[in-house]
Protein backbone atom coordinates (compact mmCIF):
# COMPACT_ATOMS: atom_id res chain seq x y z
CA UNK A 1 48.12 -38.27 -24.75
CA UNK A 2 48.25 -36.22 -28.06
CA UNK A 3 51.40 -35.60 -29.76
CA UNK A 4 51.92 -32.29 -31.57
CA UNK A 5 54.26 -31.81 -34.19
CA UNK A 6 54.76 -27.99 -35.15
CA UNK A 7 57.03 -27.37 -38.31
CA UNK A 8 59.07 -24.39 -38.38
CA UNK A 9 60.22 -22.54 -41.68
CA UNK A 10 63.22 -20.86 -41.35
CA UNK A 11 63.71 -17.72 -43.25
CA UNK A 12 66.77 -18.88 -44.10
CA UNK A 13 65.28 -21.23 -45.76
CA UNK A 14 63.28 -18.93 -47.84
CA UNK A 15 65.36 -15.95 -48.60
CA UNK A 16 69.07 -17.58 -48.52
CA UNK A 17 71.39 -16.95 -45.52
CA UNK A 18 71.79 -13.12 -44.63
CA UNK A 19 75.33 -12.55 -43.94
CA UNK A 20 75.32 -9.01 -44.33
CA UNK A 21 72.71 -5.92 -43.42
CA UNK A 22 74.45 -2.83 -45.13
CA UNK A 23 72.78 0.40 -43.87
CA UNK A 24 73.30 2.91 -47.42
CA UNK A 25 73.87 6.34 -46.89
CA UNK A 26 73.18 8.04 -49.84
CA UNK A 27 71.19 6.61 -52.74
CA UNK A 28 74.72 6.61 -54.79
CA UNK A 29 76.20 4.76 -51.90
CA UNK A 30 72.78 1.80 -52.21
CA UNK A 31 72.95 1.45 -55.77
CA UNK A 32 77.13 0.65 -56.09
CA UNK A 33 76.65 -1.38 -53.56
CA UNK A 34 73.84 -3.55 -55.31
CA UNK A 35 75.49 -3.29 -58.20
CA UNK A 36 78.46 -4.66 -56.56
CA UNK A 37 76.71 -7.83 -55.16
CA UNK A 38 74.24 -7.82 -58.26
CA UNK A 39 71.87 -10.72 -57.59
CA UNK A 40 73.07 -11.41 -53.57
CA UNK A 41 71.83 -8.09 -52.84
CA UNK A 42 68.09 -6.68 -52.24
CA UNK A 43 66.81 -3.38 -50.93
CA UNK A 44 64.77 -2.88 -48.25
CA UNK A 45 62.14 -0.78 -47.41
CA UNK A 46 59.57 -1.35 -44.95
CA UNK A 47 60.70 -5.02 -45.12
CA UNK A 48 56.77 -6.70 -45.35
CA UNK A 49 57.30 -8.06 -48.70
CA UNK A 50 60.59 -9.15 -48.70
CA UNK A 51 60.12 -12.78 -47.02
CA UNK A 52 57.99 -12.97 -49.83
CA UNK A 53 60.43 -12.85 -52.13
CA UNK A 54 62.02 -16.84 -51.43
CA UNK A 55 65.31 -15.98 -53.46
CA UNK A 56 67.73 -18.01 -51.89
CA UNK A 57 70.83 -15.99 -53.95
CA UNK A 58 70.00 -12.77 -51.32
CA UNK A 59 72.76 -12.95 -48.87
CA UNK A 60 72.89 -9.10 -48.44
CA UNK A 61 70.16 -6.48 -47.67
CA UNK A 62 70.35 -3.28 -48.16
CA UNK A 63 68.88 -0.70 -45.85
CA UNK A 64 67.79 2.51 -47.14
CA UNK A 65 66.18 3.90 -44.64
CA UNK A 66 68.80 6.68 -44.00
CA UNK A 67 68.68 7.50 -47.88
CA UNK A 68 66.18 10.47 -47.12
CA UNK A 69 63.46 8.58 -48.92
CA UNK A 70 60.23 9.03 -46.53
CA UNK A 71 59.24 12.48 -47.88
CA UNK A 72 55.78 13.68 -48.87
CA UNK A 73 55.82 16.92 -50.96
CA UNK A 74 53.97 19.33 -53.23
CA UNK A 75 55.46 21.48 -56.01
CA UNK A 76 54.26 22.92 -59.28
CA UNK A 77 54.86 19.34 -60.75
CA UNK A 78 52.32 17.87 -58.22
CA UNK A 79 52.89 15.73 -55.20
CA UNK A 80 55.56 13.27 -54.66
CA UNK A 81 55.76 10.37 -52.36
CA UNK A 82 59.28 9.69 -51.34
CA UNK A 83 59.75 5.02 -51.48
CA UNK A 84 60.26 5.31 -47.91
CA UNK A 85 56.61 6.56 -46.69
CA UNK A 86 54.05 4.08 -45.32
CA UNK A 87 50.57 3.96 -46.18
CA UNK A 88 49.46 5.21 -42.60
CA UNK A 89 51.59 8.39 -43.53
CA UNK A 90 50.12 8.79 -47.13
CA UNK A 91 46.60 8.24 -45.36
CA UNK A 92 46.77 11.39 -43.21
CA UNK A 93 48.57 13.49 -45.75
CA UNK A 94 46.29 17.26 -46.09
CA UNK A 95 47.51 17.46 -49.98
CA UNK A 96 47.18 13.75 -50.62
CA UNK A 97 43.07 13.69 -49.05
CA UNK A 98 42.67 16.52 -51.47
CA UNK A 99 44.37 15.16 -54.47
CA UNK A 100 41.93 13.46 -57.31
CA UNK A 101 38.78 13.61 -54.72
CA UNK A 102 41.62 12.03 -51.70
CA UNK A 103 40.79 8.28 -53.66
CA UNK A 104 44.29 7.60 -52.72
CA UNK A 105 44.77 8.37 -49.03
CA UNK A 106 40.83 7.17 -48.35
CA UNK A 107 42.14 3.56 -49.66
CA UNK A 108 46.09 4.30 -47.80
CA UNK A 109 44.27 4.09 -44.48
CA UNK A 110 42.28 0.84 -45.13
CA UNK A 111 43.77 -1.67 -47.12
CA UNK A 112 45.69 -4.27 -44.79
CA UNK A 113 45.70 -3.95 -41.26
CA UNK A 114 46.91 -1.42 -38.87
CA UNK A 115 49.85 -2.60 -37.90
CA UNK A 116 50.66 -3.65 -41.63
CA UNK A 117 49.81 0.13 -42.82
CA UNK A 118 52.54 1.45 -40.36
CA UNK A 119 54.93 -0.96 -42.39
CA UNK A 120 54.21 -0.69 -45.90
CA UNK A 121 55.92 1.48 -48.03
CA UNK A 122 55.23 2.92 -51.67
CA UNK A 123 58.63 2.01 -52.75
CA UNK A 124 57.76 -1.88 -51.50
CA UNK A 125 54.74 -2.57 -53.19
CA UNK A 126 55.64 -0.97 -56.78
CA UNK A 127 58.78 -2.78 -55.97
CA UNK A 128 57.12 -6.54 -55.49
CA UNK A 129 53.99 -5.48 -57.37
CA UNK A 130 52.09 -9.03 -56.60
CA UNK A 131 48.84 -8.85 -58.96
CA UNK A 132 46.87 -8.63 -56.26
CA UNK A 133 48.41 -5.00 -55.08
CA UNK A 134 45.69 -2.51 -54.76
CA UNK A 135 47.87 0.46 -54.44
CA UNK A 136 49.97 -0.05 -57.93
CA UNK A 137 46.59 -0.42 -59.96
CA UNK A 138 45.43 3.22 -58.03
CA UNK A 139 48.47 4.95 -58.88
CA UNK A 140 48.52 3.81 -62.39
CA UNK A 141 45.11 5.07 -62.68
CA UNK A 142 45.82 8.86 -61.58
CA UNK A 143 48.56 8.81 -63.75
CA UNK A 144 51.63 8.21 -61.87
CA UNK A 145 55.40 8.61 -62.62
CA UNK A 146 57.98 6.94 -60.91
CA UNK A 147 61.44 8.69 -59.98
CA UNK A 148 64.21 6.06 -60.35
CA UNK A 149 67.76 6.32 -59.81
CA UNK A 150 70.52 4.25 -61.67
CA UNK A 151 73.35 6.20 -61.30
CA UNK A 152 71.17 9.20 -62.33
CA UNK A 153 68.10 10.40 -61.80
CA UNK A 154 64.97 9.77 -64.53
CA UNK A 155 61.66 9.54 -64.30
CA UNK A 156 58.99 7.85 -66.51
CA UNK A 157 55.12 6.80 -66.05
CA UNK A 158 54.42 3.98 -63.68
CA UNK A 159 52.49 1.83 -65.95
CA UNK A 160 55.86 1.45 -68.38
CA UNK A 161 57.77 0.67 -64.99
CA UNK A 162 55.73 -2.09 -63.99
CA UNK A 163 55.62 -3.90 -67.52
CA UNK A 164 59.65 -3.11 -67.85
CA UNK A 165 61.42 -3.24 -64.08
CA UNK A 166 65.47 -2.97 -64.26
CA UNK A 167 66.41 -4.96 -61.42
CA UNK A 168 69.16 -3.02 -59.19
CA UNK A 169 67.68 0.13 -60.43
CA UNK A 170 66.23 2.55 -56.86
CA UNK A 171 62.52 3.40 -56.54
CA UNK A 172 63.19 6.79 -55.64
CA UNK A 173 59.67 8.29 -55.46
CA UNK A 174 56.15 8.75 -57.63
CA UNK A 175 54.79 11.74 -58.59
CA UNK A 176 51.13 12.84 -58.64
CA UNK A 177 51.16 14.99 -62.02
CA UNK A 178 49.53 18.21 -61.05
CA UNK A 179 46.92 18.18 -63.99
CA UNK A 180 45.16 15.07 -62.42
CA UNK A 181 44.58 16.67 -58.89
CA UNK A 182 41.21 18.01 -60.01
CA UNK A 183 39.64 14.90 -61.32
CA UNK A 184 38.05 12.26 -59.84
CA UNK A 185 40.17 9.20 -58.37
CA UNK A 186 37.68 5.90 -57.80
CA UNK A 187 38.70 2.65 -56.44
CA UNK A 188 36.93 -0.70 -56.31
CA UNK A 189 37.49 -4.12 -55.13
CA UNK A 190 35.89 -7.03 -54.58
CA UNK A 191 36.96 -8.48 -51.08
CA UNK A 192 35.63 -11.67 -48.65
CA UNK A 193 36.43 -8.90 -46.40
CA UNK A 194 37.82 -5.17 -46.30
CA UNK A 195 41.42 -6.58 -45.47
CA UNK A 196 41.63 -9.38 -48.09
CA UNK A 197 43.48 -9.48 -51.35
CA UNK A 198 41.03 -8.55 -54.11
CA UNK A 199 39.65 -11.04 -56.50
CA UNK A 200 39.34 -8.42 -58.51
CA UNK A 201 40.36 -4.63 -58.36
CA UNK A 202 39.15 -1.93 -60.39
CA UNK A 203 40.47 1.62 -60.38
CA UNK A 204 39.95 4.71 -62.31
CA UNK A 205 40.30 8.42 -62.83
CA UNK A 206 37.96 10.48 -64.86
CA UNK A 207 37.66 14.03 -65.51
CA UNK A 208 34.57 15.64 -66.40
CA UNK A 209 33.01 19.01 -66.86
CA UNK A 210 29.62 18.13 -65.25
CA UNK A 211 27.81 16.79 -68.10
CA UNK A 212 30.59 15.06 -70.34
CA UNK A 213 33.77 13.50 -69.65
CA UNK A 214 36.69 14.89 -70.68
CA UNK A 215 39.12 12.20 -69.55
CA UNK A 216 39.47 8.63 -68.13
CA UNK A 217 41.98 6.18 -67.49
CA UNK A 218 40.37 2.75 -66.68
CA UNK A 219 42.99 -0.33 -64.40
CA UNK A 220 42.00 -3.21 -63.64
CA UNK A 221 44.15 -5.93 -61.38
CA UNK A 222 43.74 -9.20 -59.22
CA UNK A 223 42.20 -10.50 -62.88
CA UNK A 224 44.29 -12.53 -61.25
CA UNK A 225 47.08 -11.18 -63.64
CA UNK A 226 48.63 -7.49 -62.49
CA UNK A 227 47.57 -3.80 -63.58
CA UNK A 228 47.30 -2.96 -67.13
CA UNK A 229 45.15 0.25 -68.34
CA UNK A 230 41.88 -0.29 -70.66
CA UNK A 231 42.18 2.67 -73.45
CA UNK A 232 39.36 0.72 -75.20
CA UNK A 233 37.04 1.34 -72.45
CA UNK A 234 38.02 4.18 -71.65
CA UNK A 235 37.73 5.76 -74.93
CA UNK A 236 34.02 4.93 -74.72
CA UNK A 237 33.42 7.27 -71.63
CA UNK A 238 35.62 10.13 -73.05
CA UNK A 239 33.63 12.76 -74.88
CA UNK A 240 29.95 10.61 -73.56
CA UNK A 241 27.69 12.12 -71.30
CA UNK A 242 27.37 11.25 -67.81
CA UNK A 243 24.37 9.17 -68.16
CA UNK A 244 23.43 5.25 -67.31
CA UNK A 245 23.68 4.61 -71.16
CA UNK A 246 26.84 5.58 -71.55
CA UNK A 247 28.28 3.32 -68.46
CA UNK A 248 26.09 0.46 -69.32
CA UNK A 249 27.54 0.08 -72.84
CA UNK A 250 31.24 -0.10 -71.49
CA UNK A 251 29.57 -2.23 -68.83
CA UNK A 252 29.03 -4.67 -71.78
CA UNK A 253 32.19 -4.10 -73.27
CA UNK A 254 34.38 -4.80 -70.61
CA UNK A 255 33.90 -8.57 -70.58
CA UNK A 256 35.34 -9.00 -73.72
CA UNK A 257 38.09 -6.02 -73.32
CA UNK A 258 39.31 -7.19 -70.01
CA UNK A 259 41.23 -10.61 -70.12
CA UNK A 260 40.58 -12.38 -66.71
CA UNK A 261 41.40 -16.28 -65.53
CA UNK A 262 40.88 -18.58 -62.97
CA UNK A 263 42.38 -19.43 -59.73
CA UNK A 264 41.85 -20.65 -56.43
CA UNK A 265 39.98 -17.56 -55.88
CA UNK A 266 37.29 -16.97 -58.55
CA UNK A 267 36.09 -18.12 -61.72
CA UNK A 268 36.66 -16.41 -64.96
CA UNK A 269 32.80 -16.57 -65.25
CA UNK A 270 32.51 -14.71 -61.85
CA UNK A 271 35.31 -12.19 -62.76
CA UNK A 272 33.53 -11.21 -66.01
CA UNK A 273 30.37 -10.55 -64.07
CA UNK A 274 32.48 -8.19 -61.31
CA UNK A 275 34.00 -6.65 -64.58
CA UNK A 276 30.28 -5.36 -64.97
CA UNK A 277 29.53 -4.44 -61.20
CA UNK A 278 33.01 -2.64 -61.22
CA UNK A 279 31.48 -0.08 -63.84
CA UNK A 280 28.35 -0.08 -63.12
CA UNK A 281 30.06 1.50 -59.35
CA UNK A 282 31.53 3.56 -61.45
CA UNK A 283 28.68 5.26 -62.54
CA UNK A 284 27.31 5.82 -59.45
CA UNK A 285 30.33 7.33 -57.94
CA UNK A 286 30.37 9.79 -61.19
CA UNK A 287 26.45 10.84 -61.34
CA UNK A 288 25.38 10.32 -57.78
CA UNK A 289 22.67 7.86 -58.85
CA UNK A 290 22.29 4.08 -56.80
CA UNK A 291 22.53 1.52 -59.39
């Protein structure tokens, strides 16, 4: 006879024992609350990442799923994406497939699975931002701004969020700055497969006038450290023609621009050769040419 012996892991056991699931009504109601409970307390969203979390000082969660939060809208400012709306929802979006060449809702509808996509929101992931995140990296890349509330209402670019969180601070929304909608959005990641974590993620957005470019913000992530933008390599596409030259040279640079490690995933060595097939798909996405 075979004896099995299955081991259970509690959640409690991960996150701290929930004694209270307060369902906010407004965002002024969520954040006095939090601020309340300081570090018992922790919003949810779509609620994938928060067994992640293992903070065993969380005895309170905070629903804010009736704080009007799951919102997609254009304005003159561009489009924002209320914390509350899944990937599935940004996926299908009309503005959002049009926005930057639709980079962003192409990649809403296939990283994770299915069922995952109906559950993660925008708010979560910029939120947890784990390194490996492939939609923080994209939004950094077109440019994002994050709407916060603390008490008030502010708003400031993504990238200085994610080097500088405030914890107890809201993740009201992110904004799609108008001026970006007409470039060109590109995503890359290397994958075992299309739903795995990236060992490494590239993402850019680069503006051009057919011949030059006129613009570029470079991310890379999953290096295995988190997002951070590239000006150095992206100041040597700005104001270069769209030719294999041009992308070749940064190719070259971007090994020793980029700072990448090693984990149970990938080498450094391997990383610093993706760096190069990362731009390299780059350049065929801008010019049209197979590399």
């Amino acid at each position: 006879m075979i004896h099995l012996t299955i081991g259970i892991v509690c959640k409690e056991a991960l996150m701290g024992r929930i004694t209270e699931y307060y369902h906010a009504t407004s965002l002024e109601d969520a954040f006095a609350k939090a601020q309340q409970l300081r570090p018992a307390a922790a919003y949810v969203g779509g609620g994938v990442e928060l067994i992640l979390r293992r903070n065993p000082e969380i005895a309170t969660l905070i629903d804010l799923s009736r704080c009007g939060l799951d919102y997609i809208a254009a304005s003159g400012e561009g489009i924002e994406i209320g914390s509350q709306t899944t990937l599935t929802t940004i996926s299908r979006n009309a503005d959002i497939r049009k926005y930057a060449g639709g980079s962003l809702a192409w990649w809403a509808g296939r990283i994770a699975q299915n069922n995952l996509r109906d559950m993660i929101t925008v708010g979560g992931v910029i939120g947890r931002n784990q390194p490996w995140n492939d939609v923080v990296p994209h939004l950094v890349a077109l440019g994002a701004q994050v709407r916060l509330f603390d008490g008030a209402e502010r708003i400031m670019p993504l990238a200085g969020y994610i080097e500088a969180k405030q914890p107890g601070v809201i993740i009201k929304g992110v904004l799609l700055p108008a001026g970006n909608a007409g470039s060109s959005g590109f995503l890359w990641r290397f994958t075992r497969t299309l739903q795995d974590i990236s060992t490494l993620h590239f993402s850019a957005l680069v503006s051009s006038d057919g011949k030059f470019m006129t613009a570029a913000n470079l991310v890379f992530a999953g290096r295995p450290g988190h997002a951070a933008l590239y000006p150095r390599l992206s100041e040597g596409l700005v104001g270069k023609s769209l030719s294999h030259e041009t992308f070749a040279r940064v190719a070259e640079m971007a090994p020793d621009v980029v700072e990448v490690g090693t984990d149970l995933r990938a080498t450094g060595e391997f990383r610093r050769e993706l760096l190069r097939a990362a731009i390299l798909n780059l350049e065929e996405h801008m010019t049209g040419v197979a590399q």
